[in-house]
N, C-alpha and C. Protein backbone atom coordinates (compact mmCIF):
# COMPACT_ATOMS: atom_id res chain seq x y z
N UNK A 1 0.84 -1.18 0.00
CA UNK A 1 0.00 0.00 0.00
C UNK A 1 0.89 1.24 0.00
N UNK A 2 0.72 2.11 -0.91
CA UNK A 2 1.64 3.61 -0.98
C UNK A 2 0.72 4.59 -0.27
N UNK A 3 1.44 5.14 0.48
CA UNK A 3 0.82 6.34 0.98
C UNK A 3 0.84 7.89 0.09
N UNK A 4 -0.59 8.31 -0.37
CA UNK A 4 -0.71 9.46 -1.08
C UNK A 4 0.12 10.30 -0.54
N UNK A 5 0.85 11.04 -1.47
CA UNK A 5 1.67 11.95 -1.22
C UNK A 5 0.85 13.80 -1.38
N UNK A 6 -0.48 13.70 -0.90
CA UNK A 6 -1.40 14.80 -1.47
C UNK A 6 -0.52 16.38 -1.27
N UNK A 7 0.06 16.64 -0.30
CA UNK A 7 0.50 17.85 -0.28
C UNK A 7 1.00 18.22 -1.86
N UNK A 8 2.17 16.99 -2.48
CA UNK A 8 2.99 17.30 -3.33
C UNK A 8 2.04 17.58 -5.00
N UNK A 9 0.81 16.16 -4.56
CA UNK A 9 -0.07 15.97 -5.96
C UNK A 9 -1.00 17.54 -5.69
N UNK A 10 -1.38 17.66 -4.81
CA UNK A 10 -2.45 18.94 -4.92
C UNK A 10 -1.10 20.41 -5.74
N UNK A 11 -0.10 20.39 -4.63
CA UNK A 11 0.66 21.35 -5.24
C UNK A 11 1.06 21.44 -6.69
N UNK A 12 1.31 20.24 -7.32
CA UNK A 12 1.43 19.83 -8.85
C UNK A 12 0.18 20.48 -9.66
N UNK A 13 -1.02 19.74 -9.11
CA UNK A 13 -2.24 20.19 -9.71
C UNK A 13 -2.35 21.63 -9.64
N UNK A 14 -2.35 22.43 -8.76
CA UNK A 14 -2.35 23.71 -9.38
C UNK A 14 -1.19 24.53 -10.16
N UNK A 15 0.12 24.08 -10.08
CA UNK A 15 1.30 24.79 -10.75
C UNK A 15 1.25 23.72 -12.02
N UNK A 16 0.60 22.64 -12.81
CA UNK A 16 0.78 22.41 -13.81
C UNK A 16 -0.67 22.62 -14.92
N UNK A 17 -2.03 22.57 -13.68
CA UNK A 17 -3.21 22.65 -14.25
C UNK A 17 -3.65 21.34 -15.18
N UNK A 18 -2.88 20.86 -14.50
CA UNK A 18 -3.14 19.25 -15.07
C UNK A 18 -4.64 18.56 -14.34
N UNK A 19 -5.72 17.49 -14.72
CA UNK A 19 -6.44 16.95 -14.74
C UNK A 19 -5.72 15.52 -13.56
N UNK A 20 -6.85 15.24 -12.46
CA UNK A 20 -6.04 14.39 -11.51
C UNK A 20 -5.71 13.25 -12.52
N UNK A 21 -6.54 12.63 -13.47
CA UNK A 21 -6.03 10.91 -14.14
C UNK A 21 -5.06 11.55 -14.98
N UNK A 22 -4.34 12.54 -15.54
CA UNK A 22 -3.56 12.94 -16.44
C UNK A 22 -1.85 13.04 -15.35
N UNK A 23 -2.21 13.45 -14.31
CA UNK A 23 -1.22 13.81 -13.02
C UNK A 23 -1.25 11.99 -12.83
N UNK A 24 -2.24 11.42 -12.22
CA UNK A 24 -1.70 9.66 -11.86
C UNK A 24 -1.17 9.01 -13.21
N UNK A 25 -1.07 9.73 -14.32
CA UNK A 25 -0.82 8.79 -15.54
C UNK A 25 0.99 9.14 -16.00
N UNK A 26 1.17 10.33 -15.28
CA UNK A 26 2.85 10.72 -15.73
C UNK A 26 3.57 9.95 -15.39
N UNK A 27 4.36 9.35 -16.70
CA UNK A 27 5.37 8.67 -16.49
C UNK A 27 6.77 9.23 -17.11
N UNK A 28 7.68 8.37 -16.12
CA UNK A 28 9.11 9.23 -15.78
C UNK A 28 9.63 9.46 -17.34
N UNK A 29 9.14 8.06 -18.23
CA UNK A 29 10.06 8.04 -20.03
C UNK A 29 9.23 9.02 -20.59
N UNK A 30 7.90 9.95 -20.28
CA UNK A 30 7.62 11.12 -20.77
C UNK A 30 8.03 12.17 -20.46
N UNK A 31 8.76 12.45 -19.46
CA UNK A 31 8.92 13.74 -18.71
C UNK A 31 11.21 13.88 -19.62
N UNK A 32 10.78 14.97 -20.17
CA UNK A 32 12.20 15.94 -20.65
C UNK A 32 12.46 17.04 -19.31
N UNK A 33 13.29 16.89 -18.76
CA UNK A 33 14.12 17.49 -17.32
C UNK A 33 14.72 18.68 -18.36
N UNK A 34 15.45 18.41 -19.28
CA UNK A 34 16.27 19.70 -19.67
C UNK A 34 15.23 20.72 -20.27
N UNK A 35 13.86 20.31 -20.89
CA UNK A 35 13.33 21.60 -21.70
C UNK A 35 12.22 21.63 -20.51
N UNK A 36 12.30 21.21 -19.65
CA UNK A 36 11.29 21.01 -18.47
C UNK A 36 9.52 20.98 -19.42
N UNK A 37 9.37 20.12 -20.14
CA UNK A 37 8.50 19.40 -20.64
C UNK A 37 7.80 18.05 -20.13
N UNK A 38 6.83 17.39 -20.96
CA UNK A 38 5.86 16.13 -20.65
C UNK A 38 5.15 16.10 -22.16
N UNK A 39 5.30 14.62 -22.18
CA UNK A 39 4.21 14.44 -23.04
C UNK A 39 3.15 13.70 -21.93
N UNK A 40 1.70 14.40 -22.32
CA UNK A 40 0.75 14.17 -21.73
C UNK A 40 -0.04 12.79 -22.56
N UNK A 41 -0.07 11.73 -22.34
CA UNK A 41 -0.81 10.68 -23.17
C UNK A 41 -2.29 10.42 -23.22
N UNK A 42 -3.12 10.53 -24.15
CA UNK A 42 -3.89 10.41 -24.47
C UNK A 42 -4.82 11.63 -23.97
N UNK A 43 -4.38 12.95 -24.06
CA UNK A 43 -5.29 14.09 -23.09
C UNK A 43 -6.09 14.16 -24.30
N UNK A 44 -7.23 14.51 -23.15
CA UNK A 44 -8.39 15.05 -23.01
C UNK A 44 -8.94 16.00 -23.77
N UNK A 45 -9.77 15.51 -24.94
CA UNK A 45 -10.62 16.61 -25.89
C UNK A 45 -11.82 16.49 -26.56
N UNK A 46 -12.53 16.99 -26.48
CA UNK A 46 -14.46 17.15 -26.79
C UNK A 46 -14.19 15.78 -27.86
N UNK A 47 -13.62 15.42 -29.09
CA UNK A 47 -13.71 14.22 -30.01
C UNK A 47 -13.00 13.23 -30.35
N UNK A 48 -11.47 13.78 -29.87
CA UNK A 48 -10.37 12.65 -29.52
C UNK A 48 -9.76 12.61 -28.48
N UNK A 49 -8.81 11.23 -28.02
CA UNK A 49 -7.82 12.03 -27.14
C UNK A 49 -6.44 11.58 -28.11
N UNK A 50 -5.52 12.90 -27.44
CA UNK A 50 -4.12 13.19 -28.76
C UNK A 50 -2.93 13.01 -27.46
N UNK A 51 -1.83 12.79 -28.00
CA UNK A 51 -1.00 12.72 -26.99
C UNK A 51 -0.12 14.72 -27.42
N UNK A 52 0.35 15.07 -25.96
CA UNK A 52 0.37 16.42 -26.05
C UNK A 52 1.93 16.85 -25.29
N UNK A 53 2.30 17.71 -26.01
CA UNK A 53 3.70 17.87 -25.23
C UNK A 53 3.42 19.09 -24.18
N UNK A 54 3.83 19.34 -23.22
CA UNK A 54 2.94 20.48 -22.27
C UNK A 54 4.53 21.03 -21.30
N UNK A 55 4.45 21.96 -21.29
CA UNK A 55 5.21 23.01 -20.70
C UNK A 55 5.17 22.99 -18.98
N UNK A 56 6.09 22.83 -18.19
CA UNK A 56 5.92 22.21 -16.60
C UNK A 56 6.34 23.77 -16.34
N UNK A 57 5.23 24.38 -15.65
CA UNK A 57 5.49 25.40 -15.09
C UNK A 57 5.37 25.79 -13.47
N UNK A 58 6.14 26.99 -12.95
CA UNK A 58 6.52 27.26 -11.57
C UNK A 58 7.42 26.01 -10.59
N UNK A 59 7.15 25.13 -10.00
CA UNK A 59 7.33 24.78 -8.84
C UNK A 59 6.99 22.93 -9.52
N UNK A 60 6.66 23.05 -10.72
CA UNK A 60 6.35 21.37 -11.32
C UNK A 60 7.94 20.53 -11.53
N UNK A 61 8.99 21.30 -11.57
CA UNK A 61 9.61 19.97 -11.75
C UNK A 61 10.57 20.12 -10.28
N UNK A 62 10.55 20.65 -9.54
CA UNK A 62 10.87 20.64 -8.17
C UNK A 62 10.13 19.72 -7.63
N UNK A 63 9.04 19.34 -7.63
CA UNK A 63 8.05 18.64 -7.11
C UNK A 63 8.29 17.15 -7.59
N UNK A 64 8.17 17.41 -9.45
CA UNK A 64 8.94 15.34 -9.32
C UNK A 64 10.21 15.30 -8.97
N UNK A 65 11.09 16.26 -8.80
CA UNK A 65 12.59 15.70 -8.47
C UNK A 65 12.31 15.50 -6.78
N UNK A 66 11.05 15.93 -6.46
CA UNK A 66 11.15 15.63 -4.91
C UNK A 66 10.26 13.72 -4.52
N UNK A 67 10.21 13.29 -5.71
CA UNK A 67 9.27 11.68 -5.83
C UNK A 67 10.19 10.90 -6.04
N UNK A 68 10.17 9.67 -5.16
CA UNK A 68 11.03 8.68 -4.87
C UNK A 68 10.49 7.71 -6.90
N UNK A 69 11.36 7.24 -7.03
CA UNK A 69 11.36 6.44 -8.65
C UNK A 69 11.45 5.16 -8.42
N UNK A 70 10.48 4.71 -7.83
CA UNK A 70 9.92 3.46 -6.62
C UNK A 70 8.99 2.74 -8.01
N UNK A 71 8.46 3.12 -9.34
CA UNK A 71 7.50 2.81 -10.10
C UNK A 71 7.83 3.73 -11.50
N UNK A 72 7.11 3.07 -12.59
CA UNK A 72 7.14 3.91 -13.99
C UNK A 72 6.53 5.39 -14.03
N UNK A 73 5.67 5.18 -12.85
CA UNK A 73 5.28 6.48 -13.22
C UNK A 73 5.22 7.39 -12.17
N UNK A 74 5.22 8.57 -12.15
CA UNK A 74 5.75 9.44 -11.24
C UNK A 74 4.86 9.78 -9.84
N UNK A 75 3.77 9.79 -10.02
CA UNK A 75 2.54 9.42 -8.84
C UNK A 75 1.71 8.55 -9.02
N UNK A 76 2.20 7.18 -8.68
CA UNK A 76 1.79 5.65 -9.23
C UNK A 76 0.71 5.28 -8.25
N UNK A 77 -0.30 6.60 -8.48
CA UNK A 77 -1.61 6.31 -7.69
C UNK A 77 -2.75 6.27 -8.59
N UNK A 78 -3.81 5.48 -7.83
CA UNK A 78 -4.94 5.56 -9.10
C UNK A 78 -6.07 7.12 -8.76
N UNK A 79 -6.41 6.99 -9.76
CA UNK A 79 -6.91 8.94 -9.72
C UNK A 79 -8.03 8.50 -8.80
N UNK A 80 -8.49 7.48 -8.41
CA UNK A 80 -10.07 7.00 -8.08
C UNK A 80 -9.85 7.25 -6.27
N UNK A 81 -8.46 6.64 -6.22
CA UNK A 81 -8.35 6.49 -4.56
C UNK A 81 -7.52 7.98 -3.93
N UNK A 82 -7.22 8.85 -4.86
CA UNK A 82 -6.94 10.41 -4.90
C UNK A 82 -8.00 11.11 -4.77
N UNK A 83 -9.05 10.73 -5.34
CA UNK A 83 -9.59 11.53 -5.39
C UNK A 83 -10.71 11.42 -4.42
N UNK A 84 -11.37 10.11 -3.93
CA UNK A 84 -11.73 9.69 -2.96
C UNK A 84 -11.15 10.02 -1.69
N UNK A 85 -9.89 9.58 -1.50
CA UNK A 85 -8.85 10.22 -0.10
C UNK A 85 -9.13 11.63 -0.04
N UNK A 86 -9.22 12.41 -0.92
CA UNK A 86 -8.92 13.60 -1.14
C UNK A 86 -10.59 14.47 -0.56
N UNK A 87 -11.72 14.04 -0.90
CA UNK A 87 -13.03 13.60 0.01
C UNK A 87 -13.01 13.57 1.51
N UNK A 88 -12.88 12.60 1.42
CA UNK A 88 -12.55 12.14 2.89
C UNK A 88 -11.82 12.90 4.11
N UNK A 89 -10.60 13.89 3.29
CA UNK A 89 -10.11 14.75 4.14
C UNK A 89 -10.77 15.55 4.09
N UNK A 90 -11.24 16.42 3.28
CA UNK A 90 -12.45 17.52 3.10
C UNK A 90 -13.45 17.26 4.00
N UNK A 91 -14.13 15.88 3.98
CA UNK A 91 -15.01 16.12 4.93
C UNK A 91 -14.78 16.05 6.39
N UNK A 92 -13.37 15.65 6.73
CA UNK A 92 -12.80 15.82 8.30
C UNK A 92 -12.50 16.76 8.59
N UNK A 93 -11.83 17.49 7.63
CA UNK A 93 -11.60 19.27 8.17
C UNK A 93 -12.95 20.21 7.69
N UNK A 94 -13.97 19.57 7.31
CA UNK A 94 -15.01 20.77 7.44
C UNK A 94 -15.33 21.45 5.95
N UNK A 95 -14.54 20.78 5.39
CA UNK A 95 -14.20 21.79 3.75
C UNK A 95 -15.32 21.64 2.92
N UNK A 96 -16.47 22.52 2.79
CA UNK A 96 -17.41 21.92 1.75
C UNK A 96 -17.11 22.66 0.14
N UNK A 97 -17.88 21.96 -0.55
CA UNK A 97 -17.84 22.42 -1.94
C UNK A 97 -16.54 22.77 -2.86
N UNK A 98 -15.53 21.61 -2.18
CA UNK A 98 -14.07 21.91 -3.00
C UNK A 98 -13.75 20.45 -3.74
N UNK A 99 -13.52 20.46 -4.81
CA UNK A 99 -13.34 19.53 -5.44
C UNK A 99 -11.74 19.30 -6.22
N UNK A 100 -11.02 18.11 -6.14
CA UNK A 100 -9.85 17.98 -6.56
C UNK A 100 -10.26 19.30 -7.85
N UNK A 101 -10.96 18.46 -9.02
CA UNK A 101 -10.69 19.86 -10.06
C UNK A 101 -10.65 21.16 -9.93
N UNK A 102 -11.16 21.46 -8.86
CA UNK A 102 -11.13 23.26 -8.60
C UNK A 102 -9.36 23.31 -8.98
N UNK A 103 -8.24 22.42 -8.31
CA UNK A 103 -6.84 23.15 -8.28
C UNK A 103 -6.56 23.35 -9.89
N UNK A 104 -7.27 23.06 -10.63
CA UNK A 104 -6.82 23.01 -12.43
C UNK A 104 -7.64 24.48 -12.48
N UNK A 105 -8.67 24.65 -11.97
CA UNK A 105 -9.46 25.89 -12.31
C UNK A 105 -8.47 27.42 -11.66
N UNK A 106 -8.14 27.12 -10.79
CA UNK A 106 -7.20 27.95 -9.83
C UNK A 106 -6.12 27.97 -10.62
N UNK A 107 -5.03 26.91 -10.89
CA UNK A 107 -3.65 26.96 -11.43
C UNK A 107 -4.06 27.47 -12.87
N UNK A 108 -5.05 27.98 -13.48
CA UNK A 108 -5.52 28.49 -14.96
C UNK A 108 -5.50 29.64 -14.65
N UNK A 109 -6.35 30.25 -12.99
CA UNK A 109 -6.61 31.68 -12.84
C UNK A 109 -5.57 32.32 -12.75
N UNK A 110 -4.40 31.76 -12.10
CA UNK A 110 -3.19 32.32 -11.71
C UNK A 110 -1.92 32.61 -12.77
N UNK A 111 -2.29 31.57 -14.13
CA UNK A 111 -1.59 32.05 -15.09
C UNK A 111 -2.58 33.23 -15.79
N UNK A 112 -3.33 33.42 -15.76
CA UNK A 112 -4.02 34.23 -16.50
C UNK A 112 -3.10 35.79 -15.12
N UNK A 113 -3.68 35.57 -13.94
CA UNK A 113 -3.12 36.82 -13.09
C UNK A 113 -2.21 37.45 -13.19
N UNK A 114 -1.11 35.99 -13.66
CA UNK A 114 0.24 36.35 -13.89
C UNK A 114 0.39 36.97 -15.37
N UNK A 115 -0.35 37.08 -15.89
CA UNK A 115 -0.26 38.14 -17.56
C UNK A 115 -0.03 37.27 -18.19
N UNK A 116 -0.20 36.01 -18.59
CA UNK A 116 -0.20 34.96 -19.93
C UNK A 116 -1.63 35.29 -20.95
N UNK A 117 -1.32 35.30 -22.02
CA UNK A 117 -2.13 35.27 -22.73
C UNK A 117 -2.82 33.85 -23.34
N UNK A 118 -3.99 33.92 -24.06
CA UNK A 118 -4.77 32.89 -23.75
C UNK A 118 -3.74 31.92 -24.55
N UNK A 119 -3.34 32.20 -25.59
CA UNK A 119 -2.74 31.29 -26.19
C UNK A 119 -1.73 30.30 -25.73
N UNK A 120 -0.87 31.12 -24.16
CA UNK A 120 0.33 30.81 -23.46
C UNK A 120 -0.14 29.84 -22.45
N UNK A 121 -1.90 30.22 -21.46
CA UNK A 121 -2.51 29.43 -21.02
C UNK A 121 -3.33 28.31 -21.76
N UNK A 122 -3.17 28.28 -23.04
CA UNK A 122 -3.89 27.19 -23.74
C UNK A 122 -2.62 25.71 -23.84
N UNK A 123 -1.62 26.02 -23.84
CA UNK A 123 -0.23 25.33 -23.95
C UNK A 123 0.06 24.60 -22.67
N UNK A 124 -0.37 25.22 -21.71
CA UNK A 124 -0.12 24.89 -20.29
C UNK A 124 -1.65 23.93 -19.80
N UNK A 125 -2.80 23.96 -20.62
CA UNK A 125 -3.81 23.59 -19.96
C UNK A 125 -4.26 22.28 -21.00
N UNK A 126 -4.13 22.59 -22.21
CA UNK A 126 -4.15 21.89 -23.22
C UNK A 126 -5.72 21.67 -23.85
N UNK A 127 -5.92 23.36 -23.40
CA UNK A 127 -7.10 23.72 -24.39
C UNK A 127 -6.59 23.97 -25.68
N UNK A 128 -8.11 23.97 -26.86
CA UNK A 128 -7.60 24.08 -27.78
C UNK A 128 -8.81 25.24 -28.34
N UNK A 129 -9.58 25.64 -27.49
CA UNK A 129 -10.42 27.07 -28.29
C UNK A 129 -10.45 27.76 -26.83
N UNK A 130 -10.60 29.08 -27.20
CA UNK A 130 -10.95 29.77 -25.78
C UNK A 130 -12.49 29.46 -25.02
N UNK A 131 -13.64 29.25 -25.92
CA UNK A 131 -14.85 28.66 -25.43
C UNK A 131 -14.74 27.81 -24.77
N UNK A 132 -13.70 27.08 -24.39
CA UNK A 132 -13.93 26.14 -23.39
C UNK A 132 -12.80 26.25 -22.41
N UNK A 133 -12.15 27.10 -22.88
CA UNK A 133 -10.92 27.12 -21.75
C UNK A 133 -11.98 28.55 -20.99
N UNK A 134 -12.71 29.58 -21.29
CA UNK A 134 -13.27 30.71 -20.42
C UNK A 134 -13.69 30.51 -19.30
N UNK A 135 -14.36 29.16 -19.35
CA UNK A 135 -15.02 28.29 -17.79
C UNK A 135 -14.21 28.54 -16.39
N UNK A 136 -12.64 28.56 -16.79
CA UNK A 136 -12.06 28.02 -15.87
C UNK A 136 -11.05 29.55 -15.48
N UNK A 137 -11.81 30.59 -15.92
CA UNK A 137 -11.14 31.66 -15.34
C UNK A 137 -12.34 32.30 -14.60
N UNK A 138 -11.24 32.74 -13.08
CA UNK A 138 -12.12 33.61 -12.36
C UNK A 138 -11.41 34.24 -11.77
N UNK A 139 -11.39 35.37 -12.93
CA UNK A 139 -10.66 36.80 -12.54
C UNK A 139 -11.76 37.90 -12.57
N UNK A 140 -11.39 39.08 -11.76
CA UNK A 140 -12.19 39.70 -11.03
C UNK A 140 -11.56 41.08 -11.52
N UNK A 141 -12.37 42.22 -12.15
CA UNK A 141 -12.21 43.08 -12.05
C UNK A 141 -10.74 44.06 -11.27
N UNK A 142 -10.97 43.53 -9.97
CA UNK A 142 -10.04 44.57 -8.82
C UNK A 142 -8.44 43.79 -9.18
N UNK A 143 -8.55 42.58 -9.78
CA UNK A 143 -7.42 41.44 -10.31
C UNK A 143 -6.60 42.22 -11.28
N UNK A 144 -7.12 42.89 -12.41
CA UNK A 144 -6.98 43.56 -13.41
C UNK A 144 -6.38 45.11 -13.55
N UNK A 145 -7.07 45.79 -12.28
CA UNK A 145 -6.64 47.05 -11.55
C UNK A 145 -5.09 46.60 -10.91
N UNK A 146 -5.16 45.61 -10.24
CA UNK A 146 -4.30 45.21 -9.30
C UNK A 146 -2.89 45.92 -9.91
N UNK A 147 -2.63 44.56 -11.24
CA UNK A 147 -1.89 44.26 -12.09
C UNK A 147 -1.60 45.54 -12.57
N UNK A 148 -2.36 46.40 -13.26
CA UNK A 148 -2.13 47.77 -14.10
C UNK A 148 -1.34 48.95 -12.72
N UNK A 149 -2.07 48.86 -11.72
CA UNK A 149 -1.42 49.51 -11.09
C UNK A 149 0.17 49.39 -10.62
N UNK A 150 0.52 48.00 -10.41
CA UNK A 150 1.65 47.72 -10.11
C UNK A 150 3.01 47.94 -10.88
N UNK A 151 2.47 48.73 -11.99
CA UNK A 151 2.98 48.58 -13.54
C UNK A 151 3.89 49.88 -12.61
């Protein structure tokens, strides 16, 4: 039995905006260390799934160099018992209405905060029109001020 490593998988999930079965599916012979890349296998799209090369951003490859290489793949958990565990703590600390996917919705808002344009967040999320990547931003007016002012 492996013990979930959730601090490290939740932190992944929002600095890569990866999907939890896309995060339990990385394996080590996909991941390029020098262009700090991944091919993502078989992701996720409205009529196929394509395999995708995806850009590891902030704090993502600190995080697998911090995973023991105990297995092929880099969090050799199944997304079912992640995401279930991941439940379970929510409902012991009180946490309602948070769902593993919110950290993909969050790690989208924060590249958008950080001034990426959609095209730069489409690379990182592995959308492929803005109509469906718009869902997953929730930026706020005073977000926008923030930014301009700091200029």
């Amino acid at each position: 039995m492996r013990t979930i490593r959730y601090n490290d998988v939740i932190r992944f999930a929002i600095e890569s905006c990866m999907r939890l079965d896309e995060i339990c599916n990385l394996r080590w012979s996909d991941y390029d260390a020098k262009n700090g890349t991944f091919i993502v296998r078989l992701r996720k799209h409205p009529t196929q799934k394509t395999d995708q090369v995806v850009l590891l951003m902030g704090n993502c490859q600190a995080i697998i160099a911090a995973q023991p290489r105990t297995n092929e793949k880099i969090f050799p958990f199944h997304n079912e018992s992640v995401s279930n565990g991941f439940r379970r703590i929510c409902d012991h600390l009180g946490i309602v209405n948070l769902l593993f996917h919110d950290f993909r919705h969050g790690g989208i808002s924060r590249l958008f905060e950080r001034g990426y344009q959609i095209q730069e967040v489409a690379m990182v999320s592995g959308h492929r029109d803005w109509k469906s990547l718009k869902r997953y931003v929730n930026l706020k007016p005073g977000d926008l001020a923030k930014r301009d002012r700091a200029r």
